[in-house]
N, C-alpha and C. Protein backbone atom coordinates (compact mmCIF):
# COMPACT_ATOMS: atom_id res chain seq x y z
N UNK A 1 21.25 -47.35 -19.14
CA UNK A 1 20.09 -47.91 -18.52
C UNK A 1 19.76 -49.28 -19.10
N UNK A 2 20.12 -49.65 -20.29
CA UNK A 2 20.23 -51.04 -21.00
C UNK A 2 21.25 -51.88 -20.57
N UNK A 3 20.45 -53.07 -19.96
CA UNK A 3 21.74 -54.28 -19.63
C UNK A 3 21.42 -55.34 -20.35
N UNK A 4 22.61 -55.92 -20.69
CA UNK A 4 22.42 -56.79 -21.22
C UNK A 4 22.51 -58.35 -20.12
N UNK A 5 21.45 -59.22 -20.62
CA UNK A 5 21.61 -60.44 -19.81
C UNK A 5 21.05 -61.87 -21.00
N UNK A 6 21.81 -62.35 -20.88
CA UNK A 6 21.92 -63.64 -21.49
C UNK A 6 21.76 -63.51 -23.16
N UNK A 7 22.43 -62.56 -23.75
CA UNK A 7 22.52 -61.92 -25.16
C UNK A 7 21.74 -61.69 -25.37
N UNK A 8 20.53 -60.84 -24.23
CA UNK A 8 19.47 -60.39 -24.86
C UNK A 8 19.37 -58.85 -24.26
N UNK A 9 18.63 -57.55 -24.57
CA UNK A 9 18.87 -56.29 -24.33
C UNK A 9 17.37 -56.56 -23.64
N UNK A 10 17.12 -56.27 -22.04
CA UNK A 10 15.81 -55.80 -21.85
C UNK A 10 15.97 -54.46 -20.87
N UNK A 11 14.98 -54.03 -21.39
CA UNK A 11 14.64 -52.15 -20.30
C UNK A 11 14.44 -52.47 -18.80
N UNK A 12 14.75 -51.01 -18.20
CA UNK A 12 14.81 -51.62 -16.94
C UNK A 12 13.62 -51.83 -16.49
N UNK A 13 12.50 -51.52 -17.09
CA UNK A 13 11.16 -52.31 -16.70
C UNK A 13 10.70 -53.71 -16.85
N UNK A 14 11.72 -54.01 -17.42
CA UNK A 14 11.56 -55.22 -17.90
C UNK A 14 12.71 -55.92 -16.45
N UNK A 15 13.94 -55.39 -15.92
CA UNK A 15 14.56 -55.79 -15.47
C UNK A 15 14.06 -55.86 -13.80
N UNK A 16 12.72 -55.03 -13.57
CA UNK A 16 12.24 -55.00 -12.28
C UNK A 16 12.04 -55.83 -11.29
N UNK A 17 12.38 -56.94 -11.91
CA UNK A 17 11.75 -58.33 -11.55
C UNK A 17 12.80 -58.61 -10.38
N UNK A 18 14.11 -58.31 -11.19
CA UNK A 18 15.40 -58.28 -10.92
C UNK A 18 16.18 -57.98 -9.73
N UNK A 19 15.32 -56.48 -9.42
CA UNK A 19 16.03 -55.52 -9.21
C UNK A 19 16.29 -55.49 -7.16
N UNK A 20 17.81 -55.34 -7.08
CA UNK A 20 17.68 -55.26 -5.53
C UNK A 20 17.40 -54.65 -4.69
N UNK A 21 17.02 -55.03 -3.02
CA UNK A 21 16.09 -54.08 -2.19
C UNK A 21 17.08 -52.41 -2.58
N UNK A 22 18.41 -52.57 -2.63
CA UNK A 22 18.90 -50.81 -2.38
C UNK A 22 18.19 -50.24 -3.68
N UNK A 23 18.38 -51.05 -4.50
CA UNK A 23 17.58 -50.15 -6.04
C UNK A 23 16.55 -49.70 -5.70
N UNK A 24 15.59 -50.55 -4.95
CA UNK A 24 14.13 -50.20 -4.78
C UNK A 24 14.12 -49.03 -3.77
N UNK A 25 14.78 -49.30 -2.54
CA UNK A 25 15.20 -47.94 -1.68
C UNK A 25 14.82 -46.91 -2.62
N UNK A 26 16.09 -46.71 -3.41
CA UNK A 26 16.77 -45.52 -4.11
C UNK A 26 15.77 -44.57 -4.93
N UNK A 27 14.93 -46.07 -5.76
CA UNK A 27 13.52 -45.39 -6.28
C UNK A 27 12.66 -44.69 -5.64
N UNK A 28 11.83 -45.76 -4.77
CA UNK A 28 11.13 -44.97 -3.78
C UNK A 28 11.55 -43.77 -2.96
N UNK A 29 12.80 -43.44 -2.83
CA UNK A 29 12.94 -42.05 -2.26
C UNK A 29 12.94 -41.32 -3.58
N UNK A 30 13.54 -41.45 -4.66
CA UNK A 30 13.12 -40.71 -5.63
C UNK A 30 11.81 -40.18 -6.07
N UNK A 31 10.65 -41.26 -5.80
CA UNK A 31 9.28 -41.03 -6.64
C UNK A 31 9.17 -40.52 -5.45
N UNK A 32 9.45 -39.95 -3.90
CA UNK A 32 8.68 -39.51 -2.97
C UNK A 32 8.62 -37.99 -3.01
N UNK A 33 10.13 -37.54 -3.11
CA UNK A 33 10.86 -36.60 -3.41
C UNK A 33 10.29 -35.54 -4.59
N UNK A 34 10.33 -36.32 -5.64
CA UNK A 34 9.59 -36.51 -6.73
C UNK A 34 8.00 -35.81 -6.45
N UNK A 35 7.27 -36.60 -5.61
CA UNK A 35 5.58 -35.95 -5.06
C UNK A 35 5.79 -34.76 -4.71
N UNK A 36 6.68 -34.65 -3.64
CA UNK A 36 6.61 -33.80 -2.43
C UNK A 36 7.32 -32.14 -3.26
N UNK A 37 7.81 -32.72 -3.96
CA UNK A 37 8.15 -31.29 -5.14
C UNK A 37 7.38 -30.99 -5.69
N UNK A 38 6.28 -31.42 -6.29
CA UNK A 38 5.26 -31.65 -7.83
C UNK A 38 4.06 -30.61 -6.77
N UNK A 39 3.55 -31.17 -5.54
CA UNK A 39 2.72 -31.11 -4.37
C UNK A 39 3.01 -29.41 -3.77
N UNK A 40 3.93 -29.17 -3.46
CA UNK A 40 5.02 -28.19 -3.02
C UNK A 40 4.69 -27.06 -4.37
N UNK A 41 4.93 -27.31 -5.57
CA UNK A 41 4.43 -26.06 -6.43
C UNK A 41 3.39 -26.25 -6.62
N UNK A 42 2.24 -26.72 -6.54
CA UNK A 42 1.09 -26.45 -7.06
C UNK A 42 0.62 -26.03 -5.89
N UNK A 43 0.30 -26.07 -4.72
CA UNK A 43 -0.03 -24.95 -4.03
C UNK A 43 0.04 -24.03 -3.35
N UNK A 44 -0.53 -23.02 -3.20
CA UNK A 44 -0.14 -21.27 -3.03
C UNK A 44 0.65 -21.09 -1.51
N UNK A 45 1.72 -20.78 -1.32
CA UNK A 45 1.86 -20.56 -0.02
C UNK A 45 0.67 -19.79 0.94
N UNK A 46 0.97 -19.71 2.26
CA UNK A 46 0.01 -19.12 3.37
C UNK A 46 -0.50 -17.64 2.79
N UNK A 47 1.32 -17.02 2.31
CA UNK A 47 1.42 -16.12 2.39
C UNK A 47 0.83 -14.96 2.05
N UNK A 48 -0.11 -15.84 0.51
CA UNK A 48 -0.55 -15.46 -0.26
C UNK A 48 -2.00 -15.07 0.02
N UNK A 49 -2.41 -16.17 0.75
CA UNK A 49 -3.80 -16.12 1.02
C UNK A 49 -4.19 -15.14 2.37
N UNK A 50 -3.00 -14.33 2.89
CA UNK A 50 -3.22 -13.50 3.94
C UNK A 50 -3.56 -12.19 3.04
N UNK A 51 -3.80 -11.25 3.55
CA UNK A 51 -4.23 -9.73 3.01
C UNK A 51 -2.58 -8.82 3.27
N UNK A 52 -2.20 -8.37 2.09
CA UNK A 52 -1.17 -7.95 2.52
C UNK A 52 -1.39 -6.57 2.78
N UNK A 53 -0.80 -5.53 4.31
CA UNK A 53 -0.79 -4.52 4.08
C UNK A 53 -0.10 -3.48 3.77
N UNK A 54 -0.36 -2.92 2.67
CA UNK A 54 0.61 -2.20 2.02
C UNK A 54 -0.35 -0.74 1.59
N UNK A 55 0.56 0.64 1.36
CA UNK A 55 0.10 1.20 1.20
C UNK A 55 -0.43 1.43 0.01
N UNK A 56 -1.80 1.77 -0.40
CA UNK A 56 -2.50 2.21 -1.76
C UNK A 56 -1.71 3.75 -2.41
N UNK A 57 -1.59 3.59 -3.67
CA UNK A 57 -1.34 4.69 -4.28
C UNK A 57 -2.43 5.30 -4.50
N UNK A 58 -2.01 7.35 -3.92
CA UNK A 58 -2.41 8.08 -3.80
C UNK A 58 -3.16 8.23 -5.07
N UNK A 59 -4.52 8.46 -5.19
CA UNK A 59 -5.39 8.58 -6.44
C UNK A 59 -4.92 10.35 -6.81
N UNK A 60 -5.29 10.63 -8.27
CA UNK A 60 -5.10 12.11 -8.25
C UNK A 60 -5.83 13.10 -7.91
N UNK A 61 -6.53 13.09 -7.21
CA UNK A 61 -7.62 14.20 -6.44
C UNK A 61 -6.63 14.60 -5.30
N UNK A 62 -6.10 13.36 -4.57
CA UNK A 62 -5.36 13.40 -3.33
C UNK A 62 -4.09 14.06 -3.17
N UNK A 63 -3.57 13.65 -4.59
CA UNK A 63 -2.30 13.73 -5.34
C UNK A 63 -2.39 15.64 -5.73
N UNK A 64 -3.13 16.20 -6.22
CA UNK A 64 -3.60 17.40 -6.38
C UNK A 64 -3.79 18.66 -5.33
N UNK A 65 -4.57 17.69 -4.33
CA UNK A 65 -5.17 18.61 -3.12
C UNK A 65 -3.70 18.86 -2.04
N UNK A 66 -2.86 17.47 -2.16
CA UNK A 66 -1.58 18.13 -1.02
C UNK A 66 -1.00 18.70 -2.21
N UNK A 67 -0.60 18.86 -3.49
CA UNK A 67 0.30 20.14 -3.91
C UNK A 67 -0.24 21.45 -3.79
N UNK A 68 -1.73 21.64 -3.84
CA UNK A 68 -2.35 22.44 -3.96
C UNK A 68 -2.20 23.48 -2.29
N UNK A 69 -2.35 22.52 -1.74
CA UNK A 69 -2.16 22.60 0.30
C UNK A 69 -0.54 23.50 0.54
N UNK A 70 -0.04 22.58 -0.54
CA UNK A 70 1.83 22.61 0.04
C UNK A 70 1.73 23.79 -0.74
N UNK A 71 1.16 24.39 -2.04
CA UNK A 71 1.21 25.55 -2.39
C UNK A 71 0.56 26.76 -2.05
N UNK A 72 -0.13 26.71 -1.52
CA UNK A 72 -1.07 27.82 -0.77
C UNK A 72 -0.42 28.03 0.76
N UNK A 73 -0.24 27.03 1.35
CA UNK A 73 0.60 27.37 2.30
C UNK A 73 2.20 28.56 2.39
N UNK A 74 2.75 27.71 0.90
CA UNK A 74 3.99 28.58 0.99
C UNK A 74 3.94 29.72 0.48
N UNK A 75 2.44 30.24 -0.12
CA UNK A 75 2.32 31.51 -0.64
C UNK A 75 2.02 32.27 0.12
N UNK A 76 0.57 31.87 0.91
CA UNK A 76 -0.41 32.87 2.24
C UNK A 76 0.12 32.08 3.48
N UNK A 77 0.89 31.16 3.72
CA UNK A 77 0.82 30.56 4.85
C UNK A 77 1.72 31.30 5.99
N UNK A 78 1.75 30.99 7.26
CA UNK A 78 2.53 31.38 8.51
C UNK A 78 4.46 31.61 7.71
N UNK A 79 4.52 32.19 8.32
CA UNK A 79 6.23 32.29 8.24
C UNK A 79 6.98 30.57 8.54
N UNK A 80 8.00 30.70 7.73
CA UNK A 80 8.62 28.95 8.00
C UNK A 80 9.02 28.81 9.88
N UNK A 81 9.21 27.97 10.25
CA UNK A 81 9.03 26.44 9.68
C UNK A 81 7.32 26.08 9.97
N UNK A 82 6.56 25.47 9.39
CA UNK A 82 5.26 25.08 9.44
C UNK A 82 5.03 23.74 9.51
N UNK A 83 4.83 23.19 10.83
CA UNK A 83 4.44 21.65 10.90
C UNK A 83 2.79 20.85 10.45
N UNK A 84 2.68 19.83 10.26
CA UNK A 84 1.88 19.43 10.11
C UNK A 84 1.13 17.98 11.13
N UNK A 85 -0.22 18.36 11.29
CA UNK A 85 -0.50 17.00 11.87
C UNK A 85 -2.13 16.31 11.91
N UNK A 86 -2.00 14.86 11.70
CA UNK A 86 -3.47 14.48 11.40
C UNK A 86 -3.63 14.85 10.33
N UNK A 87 -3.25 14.97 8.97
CA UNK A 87 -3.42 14.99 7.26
C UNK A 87 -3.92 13.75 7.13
N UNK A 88 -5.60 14.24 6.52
CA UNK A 88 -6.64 13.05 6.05
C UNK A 88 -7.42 13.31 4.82
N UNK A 89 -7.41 12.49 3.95
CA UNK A 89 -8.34 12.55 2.89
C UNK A 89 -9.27 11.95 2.90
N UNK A 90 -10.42 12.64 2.34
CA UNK A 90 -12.08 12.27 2.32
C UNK A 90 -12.94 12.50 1.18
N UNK A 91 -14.03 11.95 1.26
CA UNK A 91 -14.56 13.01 -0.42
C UNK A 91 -16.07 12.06 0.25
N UNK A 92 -16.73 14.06 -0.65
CA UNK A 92 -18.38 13.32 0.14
C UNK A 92 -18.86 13.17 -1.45
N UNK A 93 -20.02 12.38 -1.17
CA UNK A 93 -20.74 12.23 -2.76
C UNK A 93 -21.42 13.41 -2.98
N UNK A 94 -21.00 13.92 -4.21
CA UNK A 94 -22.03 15.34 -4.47
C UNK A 94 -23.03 14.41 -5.31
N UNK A 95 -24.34 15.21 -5.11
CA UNK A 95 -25.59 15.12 -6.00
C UNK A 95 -26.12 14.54 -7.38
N UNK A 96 -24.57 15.01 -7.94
CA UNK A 96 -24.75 14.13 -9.63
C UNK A 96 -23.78 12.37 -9.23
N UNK A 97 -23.75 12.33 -8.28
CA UNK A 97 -23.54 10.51 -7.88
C UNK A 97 -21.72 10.86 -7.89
N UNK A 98 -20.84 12.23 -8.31
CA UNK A 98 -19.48 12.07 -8.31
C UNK A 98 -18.78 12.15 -6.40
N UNK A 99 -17.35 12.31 -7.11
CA UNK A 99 -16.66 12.59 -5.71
C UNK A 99 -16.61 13.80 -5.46
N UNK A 100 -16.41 14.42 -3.85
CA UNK A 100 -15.96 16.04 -4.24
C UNK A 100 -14.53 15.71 -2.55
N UNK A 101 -13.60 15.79 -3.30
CA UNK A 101 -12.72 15.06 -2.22
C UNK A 101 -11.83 16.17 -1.31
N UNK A 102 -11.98 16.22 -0.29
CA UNK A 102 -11.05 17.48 0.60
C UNK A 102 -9.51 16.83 1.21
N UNK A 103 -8.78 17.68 1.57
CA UNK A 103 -7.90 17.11 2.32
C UNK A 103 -7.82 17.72 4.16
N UNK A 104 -7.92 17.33 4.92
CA UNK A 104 -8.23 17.97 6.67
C UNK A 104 -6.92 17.71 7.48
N UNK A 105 -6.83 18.69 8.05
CA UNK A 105 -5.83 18.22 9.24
C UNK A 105 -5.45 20.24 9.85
N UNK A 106 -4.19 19.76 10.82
CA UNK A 106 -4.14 20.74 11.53
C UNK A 106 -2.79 21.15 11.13
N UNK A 107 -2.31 22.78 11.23
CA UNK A 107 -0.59 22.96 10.74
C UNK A 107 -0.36 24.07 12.22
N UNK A 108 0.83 23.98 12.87
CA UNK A 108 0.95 25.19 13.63
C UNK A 108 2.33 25.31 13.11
N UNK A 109 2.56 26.51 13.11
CA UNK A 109 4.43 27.39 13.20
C UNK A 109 5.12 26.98 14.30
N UNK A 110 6.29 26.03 14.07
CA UNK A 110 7.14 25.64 15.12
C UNK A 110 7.68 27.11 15.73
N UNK A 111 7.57 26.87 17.22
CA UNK A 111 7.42 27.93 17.78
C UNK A 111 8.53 27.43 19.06
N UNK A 112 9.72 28.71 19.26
CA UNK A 112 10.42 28.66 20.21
C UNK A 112 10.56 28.16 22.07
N UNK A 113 8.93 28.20 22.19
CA UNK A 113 8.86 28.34 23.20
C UNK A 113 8.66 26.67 23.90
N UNK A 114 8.27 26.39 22.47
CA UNK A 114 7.62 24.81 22.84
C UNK A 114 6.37 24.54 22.86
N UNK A 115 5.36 25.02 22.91
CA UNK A 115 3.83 25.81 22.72
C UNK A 115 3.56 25.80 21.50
N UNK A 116 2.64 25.19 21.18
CA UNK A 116 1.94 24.64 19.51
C UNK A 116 0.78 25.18 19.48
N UNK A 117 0.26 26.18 18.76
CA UNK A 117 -0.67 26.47 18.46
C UNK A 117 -1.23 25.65 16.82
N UNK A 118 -2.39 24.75 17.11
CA UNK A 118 -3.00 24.57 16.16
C UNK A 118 -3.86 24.60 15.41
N UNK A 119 -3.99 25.07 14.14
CA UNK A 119 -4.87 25.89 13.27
C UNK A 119 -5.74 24.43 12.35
N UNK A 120 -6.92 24.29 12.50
CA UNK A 120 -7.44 23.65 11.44
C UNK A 120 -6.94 24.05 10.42
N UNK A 121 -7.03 23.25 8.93
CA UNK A 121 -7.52 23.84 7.59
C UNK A 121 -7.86 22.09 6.62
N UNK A 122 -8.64 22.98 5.86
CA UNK A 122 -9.09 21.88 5.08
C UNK A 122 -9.11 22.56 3.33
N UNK A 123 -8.28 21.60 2.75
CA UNK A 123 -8.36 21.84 0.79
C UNK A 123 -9.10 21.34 0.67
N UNK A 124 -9.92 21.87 0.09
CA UNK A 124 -11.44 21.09 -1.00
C UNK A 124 -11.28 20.95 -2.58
N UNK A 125 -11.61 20.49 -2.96
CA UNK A 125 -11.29 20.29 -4.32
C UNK A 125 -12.90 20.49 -5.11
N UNK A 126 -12.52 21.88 -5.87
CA UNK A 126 -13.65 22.46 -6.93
C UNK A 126 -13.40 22.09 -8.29
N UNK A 127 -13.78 23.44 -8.54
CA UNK A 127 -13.17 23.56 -10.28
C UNK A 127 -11.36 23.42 -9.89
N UNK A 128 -11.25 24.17 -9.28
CA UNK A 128 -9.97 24.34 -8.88
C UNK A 128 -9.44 23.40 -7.37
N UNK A 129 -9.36 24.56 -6.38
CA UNK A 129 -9.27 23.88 -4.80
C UNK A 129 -9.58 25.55 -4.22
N UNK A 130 -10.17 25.54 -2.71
CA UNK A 130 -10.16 26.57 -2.16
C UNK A 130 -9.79 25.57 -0.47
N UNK A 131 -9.27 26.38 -0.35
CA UNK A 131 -8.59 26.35 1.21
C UNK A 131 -9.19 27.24 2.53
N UNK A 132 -9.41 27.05 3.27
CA UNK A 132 -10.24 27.10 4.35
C UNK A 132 -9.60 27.36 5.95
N UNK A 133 -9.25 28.24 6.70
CA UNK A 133 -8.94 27.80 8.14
C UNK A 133 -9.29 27.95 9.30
N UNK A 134 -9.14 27.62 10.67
CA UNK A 134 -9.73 27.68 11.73
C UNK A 134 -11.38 27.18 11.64
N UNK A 135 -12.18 27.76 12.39
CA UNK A 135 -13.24 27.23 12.57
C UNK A 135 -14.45 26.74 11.01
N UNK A 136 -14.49 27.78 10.45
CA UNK A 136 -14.72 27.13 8.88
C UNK A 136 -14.40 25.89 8.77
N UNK A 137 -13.25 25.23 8.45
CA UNK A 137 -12.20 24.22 8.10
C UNK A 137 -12.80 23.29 9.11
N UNK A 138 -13.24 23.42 10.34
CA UNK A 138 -13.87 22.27 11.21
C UNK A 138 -14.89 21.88 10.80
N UNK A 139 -16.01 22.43 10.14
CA UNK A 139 -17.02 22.51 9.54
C UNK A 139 -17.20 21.61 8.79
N UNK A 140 -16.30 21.62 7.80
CA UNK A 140 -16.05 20.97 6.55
C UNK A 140 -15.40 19.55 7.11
N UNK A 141 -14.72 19.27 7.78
CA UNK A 141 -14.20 18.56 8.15
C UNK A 141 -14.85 17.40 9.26
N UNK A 142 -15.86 17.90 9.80
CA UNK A 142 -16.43 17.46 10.88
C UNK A 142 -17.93 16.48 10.30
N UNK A 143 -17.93 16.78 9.37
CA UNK A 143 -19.36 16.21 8.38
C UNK A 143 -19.28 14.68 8.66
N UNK A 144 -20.49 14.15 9.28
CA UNK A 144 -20.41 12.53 9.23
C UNK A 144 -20.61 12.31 7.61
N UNK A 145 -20.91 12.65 6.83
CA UNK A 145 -21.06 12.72 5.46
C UNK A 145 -19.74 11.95 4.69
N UNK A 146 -18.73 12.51 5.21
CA UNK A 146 -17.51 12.17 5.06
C UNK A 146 -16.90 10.55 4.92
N UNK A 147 -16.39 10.10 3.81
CA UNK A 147 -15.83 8.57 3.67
C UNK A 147 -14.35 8.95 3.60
N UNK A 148 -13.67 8.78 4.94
CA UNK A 148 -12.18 9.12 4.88
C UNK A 148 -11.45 7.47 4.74
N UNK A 149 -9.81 8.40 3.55
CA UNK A 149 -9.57 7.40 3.33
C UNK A 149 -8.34 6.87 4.53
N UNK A 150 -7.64 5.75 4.20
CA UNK A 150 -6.80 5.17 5.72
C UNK A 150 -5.75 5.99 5.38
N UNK A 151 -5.02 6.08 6.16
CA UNK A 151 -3.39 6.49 6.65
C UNK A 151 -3.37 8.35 6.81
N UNK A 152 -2.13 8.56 7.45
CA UNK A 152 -2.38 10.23 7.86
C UNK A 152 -0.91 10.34 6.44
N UNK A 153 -1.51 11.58 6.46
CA UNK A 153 -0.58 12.10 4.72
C UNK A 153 0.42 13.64 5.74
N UNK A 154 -0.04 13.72 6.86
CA UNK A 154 1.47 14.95 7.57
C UNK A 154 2.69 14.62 6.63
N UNK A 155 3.14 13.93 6.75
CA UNK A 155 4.83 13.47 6.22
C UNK A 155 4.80 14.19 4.36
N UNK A 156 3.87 13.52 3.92
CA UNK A 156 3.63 13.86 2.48
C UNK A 156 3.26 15.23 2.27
N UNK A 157 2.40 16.13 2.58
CA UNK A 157 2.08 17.62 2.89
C UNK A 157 3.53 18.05 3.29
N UNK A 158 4.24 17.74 3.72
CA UNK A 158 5.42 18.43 4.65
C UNK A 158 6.47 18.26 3.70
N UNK A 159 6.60 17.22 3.25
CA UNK A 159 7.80 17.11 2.30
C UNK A 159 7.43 18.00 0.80
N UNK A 160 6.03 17.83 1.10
CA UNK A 160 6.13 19.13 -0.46
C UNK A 160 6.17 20.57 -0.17
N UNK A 161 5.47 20.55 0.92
CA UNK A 161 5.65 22.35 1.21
C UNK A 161 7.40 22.56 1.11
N UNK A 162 7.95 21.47 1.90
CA UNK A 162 9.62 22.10 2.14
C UNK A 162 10.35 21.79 0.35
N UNK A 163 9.75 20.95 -0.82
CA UNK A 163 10.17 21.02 -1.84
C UNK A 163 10.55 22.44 -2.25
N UNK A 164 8.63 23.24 -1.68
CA UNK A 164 8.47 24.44 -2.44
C UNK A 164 9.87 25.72 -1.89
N UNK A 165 10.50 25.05 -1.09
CA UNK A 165 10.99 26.39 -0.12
C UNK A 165 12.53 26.55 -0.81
């Protein structure tokens, strides 16, 4: 980057004076290049500032109430195969300001004929869990009281009952 001119060493700032239009080109696309990179990381893509939707991990009340579901089923439940549909979690505020969180939906016995009979039931979550079906289970389930959370959990209930089998 040191040239020498007339036995003397000057920097190329010093040599600017000098310097020809392609040099200057060459710079200026450099220092632009240069911005447009510097500019380019410092702020956040779009992408970021959108809401991404993704699913929330299952809290453990929720996490509890379908093993609890998938286990009571495969103990007292219908003979296999047992479908599931509309699996929702909710929880009403009990009295001392906590959660008391259920799980709702409907299961019928895949049935030969093509004909679905479907049975409410709803897990509640106590000391333990107690399980609930048919018209009871609507009861519980039907409460505007109720803060349900998003997405249907069928798939998740189903894959654990068939773990249990």
């Amino acid at each position: 980057m040191w040239r020498q001119r007339r036995n003397s060493y000057e920097t190329p700032l010093q040599l600017n004076s000098g310097v020809r239009p392609k040099e200057k080109v060459m710079r200026f696309i450099v220092a632009l290049l240069s911005t447009c990179v510097l500019l380019a990381c410092s702020t956040a893509p779009a992408a970021r500032n959108r809401p991404q939707i993704q699913e929330e991990p299952l809290n453990s009340a929720v996490e509890f109430l379908l093993t609890s579901a998938a286990t009571d089923f495969h103990a007292h439940g219908p003979p296999a195969p047992v479908r599931f549909r509309d699996v929702r979690s909710g929880y009403i505020m009990t009295p001392d300001r906590g959660r008391q969180y259920r799980l709702c939906g409907s299961f019928s016995r895949a049935e030969e004929s093509g004909k679905a009979e479907w049975t409410p039931f709803v897990t509640i979550q106590t000391s333990g869990y107690e399980q609930l079906l048919g018209a009871q289970a609507m009861n519980y389930c039907a409460r505007s009281s109720v803060t349900w959370d998003k997405g249907d959990l069928s798939s998740s209930l189903q894959s654990r009952l068939e773990s249990l089998r």
